[in-house]
C-alpha atoms as a PDB file:
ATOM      1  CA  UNK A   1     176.239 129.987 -31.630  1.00  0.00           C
ATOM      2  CA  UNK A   2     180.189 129.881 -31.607  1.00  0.00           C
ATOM      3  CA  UNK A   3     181.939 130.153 -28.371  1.00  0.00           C
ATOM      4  CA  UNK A   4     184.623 132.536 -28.400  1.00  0.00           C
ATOM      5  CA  UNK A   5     188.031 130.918 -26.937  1.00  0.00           C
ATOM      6  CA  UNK A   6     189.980 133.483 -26.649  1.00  0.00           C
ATOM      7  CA  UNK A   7     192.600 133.770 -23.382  1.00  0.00           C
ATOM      8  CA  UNK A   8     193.507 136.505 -22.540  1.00  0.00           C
ATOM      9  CA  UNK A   9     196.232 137.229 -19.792  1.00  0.00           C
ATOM     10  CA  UNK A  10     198.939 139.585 -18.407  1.00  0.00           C
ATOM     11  CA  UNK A  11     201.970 140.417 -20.165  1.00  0.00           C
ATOM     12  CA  UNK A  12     203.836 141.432 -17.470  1.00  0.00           C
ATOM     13  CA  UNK A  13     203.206 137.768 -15.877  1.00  0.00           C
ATOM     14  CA  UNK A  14     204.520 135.778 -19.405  1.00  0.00           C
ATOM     15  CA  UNK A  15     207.632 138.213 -19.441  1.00  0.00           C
ATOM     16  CA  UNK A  16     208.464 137.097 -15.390  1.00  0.00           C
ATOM     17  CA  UNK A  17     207.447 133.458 -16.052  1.00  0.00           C
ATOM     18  CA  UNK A  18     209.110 133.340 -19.416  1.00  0.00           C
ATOM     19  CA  UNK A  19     212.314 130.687 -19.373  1.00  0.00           C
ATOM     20  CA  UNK A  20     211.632 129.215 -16.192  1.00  0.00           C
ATOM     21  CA  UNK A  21     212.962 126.062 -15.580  1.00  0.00           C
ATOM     22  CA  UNK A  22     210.731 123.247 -14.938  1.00  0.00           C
ATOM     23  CA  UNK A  23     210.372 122.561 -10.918  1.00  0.00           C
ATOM     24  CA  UNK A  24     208.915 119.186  -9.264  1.00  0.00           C
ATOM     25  CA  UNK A  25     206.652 119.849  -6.392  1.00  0.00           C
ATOM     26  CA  UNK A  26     205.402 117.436  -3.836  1.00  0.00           C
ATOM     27  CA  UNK A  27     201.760 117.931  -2.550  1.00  0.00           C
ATOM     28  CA  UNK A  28     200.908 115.971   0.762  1.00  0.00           C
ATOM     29  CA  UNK A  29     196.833 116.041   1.642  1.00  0.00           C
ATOM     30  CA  UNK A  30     194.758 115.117   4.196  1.00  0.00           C
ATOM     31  CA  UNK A  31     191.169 114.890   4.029  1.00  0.00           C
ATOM     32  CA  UNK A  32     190.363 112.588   7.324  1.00  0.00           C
ATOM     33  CA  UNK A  33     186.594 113.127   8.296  1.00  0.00           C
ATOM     34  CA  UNK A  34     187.017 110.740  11.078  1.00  0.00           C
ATOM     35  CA  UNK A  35     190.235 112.486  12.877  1.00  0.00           C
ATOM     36  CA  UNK A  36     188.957 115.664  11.659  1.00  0.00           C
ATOM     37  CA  UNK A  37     191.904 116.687   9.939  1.00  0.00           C
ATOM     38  CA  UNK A  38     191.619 118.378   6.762  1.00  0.00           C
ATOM     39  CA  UNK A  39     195.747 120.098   6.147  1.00  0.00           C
ATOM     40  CA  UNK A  40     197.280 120.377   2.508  1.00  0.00           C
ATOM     41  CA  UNK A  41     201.144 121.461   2.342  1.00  0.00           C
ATOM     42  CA  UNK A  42     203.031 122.093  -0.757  1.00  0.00           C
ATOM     43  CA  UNK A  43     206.806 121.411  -1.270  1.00  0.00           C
ATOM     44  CA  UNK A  44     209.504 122.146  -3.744  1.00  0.00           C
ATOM     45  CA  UNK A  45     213.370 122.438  -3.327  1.00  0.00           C
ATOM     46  CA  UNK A  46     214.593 125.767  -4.150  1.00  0.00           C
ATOM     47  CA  UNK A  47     218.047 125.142  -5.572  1.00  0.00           C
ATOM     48  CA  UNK A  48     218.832 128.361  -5.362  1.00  0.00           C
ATOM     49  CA  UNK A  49     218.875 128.351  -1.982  1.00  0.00           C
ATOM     50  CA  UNK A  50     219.775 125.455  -1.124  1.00  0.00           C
ATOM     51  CA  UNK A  51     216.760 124.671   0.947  1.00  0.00           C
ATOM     52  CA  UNK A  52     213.514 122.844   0.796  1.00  0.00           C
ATOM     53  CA  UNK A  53     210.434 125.364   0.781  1.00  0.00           C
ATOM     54  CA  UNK A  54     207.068 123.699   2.744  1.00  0.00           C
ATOM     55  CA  UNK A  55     203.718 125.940   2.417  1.00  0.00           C
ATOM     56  CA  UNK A  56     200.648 125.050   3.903  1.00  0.00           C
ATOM     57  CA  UNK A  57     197.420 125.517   5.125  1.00  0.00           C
ATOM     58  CA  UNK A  58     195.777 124.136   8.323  1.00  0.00           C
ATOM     59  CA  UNK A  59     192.471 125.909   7.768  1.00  0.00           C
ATOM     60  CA  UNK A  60     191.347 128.741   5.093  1.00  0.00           C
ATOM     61  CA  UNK A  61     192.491 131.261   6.910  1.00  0.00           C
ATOM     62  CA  UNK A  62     195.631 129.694   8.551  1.00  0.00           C
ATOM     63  CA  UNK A  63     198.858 129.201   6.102  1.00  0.00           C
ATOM     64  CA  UNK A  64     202.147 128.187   7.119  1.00  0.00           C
ATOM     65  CA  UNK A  65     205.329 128.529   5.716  1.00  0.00           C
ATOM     66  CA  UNK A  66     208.882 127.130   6.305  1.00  0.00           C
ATOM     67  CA  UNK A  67     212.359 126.325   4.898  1.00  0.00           C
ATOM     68  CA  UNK A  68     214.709 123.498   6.051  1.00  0.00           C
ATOM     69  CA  UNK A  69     218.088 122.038   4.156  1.00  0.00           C
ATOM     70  CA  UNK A  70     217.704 118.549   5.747  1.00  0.00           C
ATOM     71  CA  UNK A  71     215.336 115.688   4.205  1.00  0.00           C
ATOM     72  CA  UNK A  72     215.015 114.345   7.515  1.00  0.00           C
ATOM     73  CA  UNK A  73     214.128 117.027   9.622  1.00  0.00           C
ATOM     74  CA  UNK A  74     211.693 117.771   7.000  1.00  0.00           C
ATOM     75  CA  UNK A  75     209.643 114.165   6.683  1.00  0.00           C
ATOM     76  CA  UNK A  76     210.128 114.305  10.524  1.00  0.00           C
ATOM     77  CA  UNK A  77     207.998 117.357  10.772  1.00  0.00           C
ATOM     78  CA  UNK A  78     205.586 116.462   8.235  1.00  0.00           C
ATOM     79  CA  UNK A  79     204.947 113.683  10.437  1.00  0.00           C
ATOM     80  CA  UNK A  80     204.150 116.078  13.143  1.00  0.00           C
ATOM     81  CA  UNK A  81     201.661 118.221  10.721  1.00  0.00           C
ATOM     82  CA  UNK A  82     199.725 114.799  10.532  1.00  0.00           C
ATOM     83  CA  UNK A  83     197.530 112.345  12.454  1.00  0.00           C
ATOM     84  CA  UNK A  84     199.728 109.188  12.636  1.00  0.00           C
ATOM     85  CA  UNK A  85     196.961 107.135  12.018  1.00  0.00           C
ATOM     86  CA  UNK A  86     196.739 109.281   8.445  1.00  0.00           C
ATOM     87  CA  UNK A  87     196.412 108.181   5.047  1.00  0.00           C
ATOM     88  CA  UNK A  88     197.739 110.935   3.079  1.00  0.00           C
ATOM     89  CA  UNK A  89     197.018 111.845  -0.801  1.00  0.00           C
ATOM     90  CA  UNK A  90     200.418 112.635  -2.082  1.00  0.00           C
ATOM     91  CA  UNK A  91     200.933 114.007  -5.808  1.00  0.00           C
ATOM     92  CA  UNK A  92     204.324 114.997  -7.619  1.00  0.00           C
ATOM     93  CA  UNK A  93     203.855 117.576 -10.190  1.00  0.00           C
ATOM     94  CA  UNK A  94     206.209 119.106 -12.682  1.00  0.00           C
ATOM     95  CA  UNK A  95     205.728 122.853 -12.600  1.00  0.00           C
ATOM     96  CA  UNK A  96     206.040 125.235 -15.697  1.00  0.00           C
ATOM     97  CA  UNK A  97     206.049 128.533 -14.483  1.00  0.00           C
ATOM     98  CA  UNK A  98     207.465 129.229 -10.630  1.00  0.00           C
ATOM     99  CA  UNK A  99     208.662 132.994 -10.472  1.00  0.00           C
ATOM    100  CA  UNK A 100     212.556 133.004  -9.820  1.00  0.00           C
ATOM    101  CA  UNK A 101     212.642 133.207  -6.425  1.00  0.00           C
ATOM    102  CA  UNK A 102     210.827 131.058  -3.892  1.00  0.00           C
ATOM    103  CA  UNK A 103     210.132 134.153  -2.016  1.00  0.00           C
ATOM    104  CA  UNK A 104     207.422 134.848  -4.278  1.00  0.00           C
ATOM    105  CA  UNK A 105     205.786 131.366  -3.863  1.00  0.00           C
ATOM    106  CA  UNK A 106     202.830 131.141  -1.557  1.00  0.00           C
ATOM    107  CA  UNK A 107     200.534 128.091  -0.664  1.00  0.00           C
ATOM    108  CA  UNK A 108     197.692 130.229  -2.743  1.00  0.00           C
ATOM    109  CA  UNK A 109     200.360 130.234  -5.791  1.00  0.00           C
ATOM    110  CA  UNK A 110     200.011 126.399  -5.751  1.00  0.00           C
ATOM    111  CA  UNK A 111     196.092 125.852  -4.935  1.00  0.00           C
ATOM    112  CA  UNK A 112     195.060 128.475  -7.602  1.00  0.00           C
ATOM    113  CA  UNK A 113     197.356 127.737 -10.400  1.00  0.00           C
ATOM    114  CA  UNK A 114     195.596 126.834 -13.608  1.00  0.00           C
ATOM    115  CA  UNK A 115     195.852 122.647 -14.815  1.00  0.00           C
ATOM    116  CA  UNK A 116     198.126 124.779 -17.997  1.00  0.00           C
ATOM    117  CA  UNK A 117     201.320 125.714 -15.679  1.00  0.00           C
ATOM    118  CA  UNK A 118     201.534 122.071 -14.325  1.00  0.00           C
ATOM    119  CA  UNK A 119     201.391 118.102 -14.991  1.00  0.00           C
ATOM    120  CA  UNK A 120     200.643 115.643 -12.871  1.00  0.00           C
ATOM    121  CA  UNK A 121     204.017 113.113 -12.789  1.00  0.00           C
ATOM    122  CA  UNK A 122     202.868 110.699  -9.428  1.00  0.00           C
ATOM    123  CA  UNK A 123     199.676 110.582  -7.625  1.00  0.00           C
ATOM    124  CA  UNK A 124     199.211 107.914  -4.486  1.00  0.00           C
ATOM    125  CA  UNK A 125     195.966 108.476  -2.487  1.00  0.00           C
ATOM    126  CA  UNK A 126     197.044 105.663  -0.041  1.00  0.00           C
ATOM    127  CA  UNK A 127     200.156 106.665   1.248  1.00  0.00           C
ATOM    128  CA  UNK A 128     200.777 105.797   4.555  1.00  0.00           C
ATOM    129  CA  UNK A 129     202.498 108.329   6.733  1.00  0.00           C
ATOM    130  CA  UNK A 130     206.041 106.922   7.347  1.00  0.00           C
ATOM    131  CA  UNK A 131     209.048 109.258   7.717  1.00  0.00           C
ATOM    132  CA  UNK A 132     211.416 106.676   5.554  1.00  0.00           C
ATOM    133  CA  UNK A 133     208.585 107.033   2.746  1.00  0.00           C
ATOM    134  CA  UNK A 134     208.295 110.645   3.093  1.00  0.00           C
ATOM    135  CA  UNK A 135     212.340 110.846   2.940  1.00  0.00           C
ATOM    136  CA  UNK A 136     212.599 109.167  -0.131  1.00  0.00           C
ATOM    137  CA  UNK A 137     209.773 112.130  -2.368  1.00  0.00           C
ATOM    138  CA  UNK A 138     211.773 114.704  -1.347  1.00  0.00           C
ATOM    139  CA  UNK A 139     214.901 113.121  -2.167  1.00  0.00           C
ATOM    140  CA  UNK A 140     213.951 113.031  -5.167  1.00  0.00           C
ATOM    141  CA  UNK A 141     212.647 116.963  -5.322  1.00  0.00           C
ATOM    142  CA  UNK A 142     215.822 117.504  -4.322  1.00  0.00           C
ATOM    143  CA  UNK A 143     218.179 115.436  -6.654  1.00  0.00           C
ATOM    144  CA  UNK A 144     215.500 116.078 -10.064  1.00  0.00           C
ATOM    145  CA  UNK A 145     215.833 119.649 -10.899  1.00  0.00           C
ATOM    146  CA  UNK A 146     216.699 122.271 -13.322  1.00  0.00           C
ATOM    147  CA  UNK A 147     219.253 125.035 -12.920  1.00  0.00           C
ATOM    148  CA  UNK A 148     217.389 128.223 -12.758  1.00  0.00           C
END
């Protein structure tokens, strides 16, 4: 019995994805059964806007969103989102598809999004919570992009 592999998908979504640069974002997770903490947040530099984009999710039914222009402010407060005594599973991954404005972007956008739209560049699943460590990832979000 053959299998039929077929895709089928939206128009309307290739046309609004279609030429869109290719967009590193930083995904901080953790998964802490002994501190309780289970929080996942997403981050990309918009460089449109000049600002780093942060969306996350404290519990299913709780997302957060926020923008910020400085790096430090930014690892600073990711330090707050997590129990210092954390070890966090970071992953960099090179996006395919973001729609043109960061507006459009939600934390469900990243956790849904098919393995196709996205490769894996970094993955760390020891990486202690430091500010100067955090600092340096989205440095680099923010200095590796492509002009929209």
């Amino acid at each position: 019995m053959e299998t039929d592999t077929t895709t089928f998908y939206d128009n309307s979504v290739e046309e609004e994805c279609l030429n869109t640069p290719d967009c590193l974002v930083l995904e901080i997770y953790a998964n802490n059964e002994i501190y309780e903490e289970r929080r996942k947040v997403y981050v990309l530099y918009d460089i449109n806007e000049r600002k780093f984009i942060l969306r996350g999710k404290q519990d299913e039914y709780s997302d957060f969103n926020f923008k910020c222009k400085n790096t430090s402010e930014l690892a600073d407060f990711i330090c707050l989102l997590f129990d210092k005594r954390s070890y966090l599973e970071v992953a960099i991954y090179n996006y395919k598809n973001l729609p043109w404005t960061s507006e459009e972007i939600t934390f469900d956008y990243f956790y849904n999004e098919f393995d196709d739209y996205f490769d894996t560049i970094y993955t760390n699943d020891d990486f202690p919570l430091k500010a100067k460590k955090i600092r340096h990832l989205l440095k680099m979000l923010k200095n590796i992009y492509n002009d929209y």
